[in-house]
C-alpha atoms as a PDB file:
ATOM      1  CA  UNK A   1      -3.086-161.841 -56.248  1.00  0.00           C
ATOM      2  CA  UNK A   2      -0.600-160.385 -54.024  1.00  0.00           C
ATOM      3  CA  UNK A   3       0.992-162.940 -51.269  1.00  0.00           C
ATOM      4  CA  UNK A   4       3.402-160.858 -49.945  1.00  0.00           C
ATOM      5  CA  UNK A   5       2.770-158.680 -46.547  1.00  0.00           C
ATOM      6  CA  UNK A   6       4.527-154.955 -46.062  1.00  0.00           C
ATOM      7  CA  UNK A   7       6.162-154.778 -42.576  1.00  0.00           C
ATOM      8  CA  UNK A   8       2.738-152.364 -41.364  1.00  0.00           C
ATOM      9  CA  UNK A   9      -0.147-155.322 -42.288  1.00  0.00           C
ATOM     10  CA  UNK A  10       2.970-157.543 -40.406  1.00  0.00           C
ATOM     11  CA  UNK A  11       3.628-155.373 -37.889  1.00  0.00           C
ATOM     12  CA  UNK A  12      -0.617-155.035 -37.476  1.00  0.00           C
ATOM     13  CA  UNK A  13      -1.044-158.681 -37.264  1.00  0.00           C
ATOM     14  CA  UNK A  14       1.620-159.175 -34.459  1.00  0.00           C
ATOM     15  CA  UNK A  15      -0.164-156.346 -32.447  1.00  0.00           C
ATOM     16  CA  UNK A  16      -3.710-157.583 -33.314  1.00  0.00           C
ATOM     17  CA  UNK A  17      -2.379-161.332 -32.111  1.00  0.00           C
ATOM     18  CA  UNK A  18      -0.708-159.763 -28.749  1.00  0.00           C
ATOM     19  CA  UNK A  19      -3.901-158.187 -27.713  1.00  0.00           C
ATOM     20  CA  UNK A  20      -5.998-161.396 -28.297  1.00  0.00           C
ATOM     21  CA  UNK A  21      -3.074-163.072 -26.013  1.00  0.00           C
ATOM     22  CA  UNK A  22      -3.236-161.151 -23.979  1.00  0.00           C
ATOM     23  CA  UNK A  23      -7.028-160.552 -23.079  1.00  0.00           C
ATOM     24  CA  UNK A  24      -7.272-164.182 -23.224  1.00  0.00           C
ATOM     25  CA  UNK A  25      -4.690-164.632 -20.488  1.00  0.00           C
ATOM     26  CA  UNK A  26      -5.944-161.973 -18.150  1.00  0.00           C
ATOM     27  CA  UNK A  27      -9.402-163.545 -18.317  1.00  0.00           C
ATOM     28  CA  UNK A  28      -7.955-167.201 -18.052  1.00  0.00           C
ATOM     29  CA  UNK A  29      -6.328-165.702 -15.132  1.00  0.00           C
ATOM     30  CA  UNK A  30      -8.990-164.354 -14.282  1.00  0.00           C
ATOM     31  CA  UNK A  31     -11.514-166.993 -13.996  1.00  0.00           C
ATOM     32  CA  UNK A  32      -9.571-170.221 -12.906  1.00  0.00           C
ATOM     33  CA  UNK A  33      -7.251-168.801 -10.368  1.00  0.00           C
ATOM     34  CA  UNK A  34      -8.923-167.204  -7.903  1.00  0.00           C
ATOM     35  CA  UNK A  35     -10.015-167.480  -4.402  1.00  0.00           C
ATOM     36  CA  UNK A  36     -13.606-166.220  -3.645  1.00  0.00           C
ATOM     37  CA  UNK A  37     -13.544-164.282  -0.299  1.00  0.00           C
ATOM     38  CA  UNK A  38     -16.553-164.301   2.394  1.00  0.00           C
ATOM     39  CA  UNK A  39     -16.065-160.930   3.117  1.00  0.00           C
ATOM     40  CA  UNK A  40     -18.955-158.204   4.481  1.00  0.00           C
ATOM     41  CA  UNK A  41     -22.266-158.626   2.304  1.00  0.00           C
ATOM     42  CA  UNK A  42     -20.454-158.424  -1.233  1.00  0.00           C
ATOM     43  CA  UNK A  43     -18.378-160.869  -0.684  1.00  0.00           C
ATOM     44  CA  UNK A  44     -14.946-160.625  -3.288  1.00  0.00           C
ATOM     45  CA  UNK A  45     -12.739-162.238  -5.192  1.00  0.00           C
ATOM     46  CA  UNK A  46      -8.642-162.399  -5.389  1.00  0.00           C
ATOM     47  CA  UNK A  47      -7.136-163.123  -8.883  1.00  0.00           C
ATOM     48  CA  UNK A  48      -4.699-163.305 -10.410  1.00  0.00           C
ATOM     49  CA  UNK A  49      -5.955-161.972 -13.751  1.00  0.00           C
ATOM     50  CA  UNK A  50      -3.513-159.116 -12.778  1.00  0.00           C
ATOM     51  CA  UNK A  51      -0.311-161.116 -13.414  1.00  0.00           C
ATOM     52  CA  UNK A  52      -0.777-160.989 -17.219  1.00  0.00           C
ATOM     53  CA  UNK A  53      -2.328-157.462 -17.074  1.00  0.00           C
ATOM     54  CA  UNK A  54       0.855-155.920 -16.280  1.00  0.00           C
ATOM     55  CA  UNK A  55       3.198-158.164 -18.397  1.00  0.00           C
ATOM     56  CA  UNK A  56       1.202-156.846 -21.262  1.00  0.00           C
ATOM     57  CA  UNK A  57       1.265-153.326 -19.570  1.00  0.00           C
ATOM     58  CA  UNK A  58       4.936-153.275 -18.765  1.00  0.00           C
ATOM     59  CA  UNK A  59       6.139-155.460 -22.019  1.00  0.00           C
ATOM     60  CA  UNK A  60       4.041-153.923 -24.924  1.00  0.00           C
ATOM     61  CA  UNK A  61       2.664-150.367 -23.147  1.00  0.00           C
ATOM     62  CA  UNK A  62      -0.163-148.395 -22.160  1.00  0.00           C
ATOM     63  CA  UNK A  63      -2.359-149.697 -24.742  1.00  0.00           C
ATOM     64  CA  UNK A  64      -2.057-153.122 -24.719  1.00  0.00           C
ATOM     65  CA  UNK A  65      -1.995-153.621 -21.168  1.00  0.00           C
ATOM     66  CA  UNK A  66      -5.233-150.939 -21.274  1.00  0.00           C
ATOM     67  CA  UNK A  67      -7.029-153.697 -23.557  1.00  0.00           C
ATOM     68  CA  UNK A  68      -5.404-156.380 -22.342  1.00  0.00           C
ATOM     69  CA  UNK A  69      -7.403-155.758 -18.457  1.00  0.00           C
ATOM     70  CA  UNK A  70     -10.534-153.955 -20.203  1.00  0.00           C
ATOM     71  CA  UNK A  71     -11.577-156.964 -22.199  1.00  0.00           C
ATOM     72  CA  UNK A  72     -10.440-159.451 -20.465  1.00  0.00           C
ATOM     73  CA  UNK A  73     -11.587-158.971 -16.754  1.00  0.00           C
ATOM     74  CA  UNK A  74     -14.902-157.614 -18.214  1.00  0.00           C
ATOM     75  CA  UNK A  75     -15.262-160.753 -20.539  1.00  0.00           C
ATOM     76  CA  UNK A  76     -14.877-162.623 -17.331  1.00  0.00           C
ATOM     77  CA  UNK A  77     -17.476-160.375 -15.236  1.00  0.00           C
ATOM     78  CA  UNK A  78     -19.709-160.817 -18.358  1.00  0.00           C
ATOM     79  CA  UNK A  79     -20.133-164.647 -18.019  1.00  0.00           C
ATOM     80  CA  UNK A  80     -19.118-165.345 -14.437  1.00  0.00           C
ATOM     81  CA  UNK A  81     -22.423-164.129 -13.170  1.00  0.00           C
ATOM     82  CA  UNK A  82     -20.518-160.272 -12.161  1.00  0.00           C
ATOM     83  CA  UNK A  83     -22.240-158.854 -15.191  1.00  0.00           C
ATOM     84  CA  UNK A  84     -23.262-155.983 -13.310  1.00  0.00           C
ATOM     85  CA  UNK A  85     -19.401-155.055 -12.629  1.00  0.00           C
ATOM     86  CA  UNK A  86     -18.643-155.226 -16.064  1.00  0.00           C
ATOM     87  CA  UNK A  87     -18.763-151.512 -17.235  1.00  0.00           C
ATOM     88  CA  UNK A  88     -16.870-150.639 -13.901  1.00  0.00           C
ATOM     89  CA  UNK A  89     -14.393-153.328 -14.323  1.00  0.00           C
ATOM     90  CA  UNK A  90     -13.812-152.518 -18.481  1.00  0.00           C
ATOM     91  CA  UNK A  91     -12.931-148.805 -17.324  1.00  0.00           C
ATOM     92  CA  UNK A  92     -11.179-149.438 -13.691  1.00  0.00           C
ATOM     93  CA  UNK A  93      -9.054-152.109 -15.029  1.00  0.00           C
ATOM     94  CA  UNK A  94      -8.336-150.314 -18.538  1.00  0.00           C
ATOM     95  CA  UNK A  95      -7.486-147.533 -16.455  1.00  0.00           C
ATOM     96  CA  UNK A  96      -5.139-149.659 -14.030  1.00  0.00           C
ATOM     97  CA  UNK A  97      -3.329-151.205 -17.517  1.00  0.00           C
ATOM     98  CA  UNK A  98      -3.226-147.431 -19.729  1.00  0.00           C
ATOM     99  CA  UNK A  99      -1.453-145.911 -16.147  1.00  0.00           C
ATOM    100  CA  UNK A 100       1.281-148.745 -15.333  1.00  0.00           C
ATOM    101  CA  UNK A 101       2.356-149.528 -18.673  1.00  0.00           C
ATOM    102  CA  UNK A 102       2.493-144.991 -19.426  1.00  0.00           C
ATOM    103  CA  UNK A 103       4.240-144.949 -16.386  1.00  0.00           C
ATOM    104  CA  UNK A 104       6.250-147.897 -17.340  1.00  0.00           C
ATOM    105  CA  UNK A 105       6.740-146.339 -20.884  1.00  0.00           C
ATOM    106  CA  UNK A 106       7.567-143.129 -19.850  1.00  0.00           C
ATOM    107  CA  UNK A 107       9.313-142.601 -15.986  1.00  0.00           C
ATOM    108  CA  UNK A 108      12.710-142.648 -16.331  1.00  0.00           C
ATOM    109  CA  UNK A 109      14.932-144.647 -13.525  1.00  0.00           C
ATOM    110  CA  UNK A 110      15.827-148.592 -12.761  1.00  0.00           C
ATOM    111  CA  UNK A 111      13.347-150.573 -14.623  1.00  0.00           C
ATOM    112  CA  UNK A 112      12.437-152.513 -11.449  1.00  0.00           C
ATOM    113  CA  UNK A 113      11.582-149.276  -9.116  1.00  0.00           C
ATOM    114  CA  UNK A 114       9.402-147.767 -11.778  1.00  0.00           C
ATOM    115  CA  UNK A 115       7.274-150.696 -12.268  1.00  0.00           C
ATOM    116  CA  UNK A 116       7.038-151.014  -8.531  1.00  0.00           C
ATOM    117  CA  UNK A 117       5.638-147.598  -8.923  1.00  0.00           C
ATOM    118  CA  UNK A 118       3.541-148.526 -11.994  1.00  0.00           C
ATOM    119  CA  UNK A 119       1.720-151.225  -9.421  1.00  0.00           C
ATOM    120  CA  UNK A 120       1.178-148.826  -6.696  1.00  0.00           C
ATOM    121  CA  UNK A 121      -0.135-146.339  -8.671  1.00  0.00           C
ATOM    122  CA  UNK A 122      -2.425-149.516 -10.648  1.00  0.00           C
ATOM    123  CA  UNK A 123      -3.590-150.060  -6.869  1.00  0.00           C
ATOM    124  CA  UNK A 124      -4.464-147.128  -6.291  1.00  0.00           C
ATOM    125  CA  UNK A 125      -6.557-146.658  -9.068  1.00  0.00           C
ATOM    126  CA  UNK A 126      -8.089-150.103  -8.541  1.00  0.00           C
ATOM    127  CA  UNK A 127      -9.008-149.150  -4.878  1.00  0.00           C
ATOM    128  CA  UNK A 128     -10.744-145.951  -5.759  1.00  0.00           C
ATOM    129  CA  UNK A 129     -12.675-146.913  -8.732  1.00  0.00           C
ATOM    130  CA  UNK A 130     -13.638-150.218  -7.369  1.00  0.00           C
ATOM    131  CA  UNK A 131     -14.513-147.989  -3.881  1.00  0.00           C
ATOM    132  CA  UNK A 132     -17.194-146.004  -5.825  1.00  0.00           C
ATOM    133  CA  UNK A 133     -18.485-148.490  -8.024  1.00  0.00           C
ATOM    134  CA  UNK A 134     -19.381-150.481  -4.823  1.00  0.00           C
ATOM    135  CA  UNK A 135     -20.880-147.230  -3.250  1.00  0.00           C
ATOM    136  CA  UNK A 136     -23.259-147.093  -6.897  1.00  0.00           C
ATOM    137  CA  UNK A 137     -24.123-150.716  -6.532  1.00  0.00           C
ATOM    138  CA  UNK A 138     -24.910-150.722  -2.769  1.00  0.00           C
ATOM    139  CA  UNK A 139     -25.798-147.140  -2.579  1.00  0.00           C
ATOM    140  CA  UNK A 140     -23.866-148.010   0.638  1.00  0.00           C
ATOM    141  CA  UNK A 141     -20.120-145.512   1.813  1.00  0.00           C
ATOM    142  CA  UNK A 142     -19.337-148.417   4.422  1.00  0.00           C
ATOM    143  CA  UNK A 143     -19.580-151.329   3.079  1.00  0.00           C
ATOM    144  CA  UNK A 144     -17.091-151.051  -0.088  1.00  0.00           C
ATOM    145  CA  UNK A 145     -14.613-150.980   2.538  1.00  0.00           C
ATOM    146  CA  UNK A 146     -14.542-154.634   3.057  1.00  0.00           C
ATOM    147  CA  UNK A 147     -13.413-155.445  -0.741  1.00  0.00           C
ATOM    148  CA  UNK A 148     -10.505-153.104   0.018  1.00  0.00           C
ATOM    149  CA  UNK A 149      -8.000-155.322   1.882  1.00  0.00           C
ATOM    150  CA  UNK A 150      -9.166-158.264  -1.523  1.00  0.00           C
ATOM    151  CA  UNK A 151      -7.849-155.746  -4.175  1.00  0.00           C
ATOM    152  CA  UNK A 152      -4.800-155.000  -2.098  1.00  0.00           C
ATOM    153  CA  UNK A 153      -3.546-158.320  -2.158  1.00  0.00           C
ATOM    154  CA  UNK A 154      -4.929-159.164  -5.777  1.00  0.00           C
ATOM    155  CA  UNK A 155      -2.683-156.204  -6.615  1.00  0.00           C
ATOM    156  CA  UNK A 156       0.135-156.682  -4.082  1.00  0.00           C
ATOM    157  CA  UNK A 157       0.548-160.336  -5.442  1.00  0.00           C
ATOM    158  CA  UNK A 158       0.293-159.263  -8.844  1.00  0.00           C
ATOM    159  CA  UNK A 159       3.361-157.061  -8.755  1.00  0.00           C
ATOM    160  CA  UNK A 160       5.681-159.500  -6.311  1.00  0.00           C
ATOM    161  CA  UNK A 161       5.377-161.969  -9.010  1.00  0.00           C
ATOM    162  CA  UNK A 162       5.603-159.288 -12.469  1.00  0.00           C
ATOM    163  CA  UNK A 163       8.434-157.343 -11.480  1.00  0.00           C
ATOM    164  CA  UNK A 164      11.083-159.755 -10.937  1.00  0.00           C
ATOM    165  CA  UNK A 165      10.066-161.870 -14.085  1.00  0.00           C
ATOM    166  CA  UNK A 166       9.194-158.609 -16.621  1.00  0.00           C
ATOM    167  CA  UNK A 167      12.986-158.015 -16.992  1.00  0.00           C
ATOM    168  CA  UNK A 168      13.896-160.943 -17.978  1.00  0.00           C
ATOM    169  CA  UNK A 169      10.127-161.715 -20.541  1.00  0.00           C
ATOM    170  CA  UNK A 170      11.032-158.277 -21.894  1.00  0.00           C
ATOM    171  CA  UNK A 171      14.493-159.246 -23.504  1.00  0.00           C
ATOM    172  CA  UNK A 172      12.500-162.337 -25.221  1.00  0.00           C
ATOM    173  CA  UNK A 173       9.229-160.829 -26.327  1.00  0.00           C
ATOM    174  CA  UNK A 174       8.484-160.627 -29.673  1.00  0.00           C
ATOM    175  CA  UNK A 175       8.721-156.931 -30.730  1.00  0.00           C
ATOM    176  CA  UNK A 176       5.531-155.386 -32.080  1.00  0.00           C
END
């Protein structure tokens, strides 16, 4: 029996281990901080299941923070009574992770300004796809409008507390 590991089962371990992190800190995140919102007839909900979304996204890339906000804000649709959002949320959010850590990854510039931009552009695609996945459920172009100002600040809060601190959590992570 062999008991020693080559540095690509090692190096597959730590990656395996970050993504279970980190889905498990988006959903925590997710599900027990968070304000529900009266708003319109949907209603809403502000999170902060964002926060370790882009940590992941800005510390370990595209596809970690892509897995990272698929599976763990759909885990938390999936048995917070949301379940219909769930296939929205899994691509929306895996979408919002994949673009702001590539952008992260991959836009040259001060660290700090490009992640900025790696949030707007994550809000952007969080406003869209959330937009038209309200207009499916509701079969309703007005009322989607009211979760907009929700995922602004879910977003908007996000970033003002990841980019200061991602600097700093970078130079300490564990390297995958």
């Amino acid at each position: 029996m062999n008991s020693t590991y080559s540095p690509r089962e090692s190096t597959k371990i730590k990656a395996l281990s970050m993504h279970a992190l980190f889905i498990a800190l988006t959903f925590v995140a997710t599900m027990f901080i968070n304000i529900k919102l009266p708003i319109m007839g949907n209603g809403g909900l502000i999170h902060l299941g964002n926060v370790p979304l882009f940590i992941a996204a800005f510390i370990y890339g595209k596809k970690t923070g892509a897995i990272a906000g698929a599976f763990g804000m759909g885990l938390f649709d999936l048995i917070s009574g949301w379940t219909a959002w769930a296939p929205f949320t899994f691509i929306i959010v895996g979408a919002m992770g994949f673009l702001a850590g590539l952008i992260s990854e991959k836009a040259p510039g001060k660290r700090a300004l490009v992640n900025i931009l790696a949030v707007v552009a994550a809000l952007i695609v969080k406003i869209v796809g959330y937009y038209f996945a309200e207009v499916i459920l509701y079969g309703n172009w007005i009322v989607p409008l009211g979760s907009i100002p929700g995922n602004v600040m879910q977003v908007v809060i996000a970033g003002i507390i990841v980019v200061p601190l991602v600097g700093r959590l970078k130079n300490r992570a564990v390297q995958i």
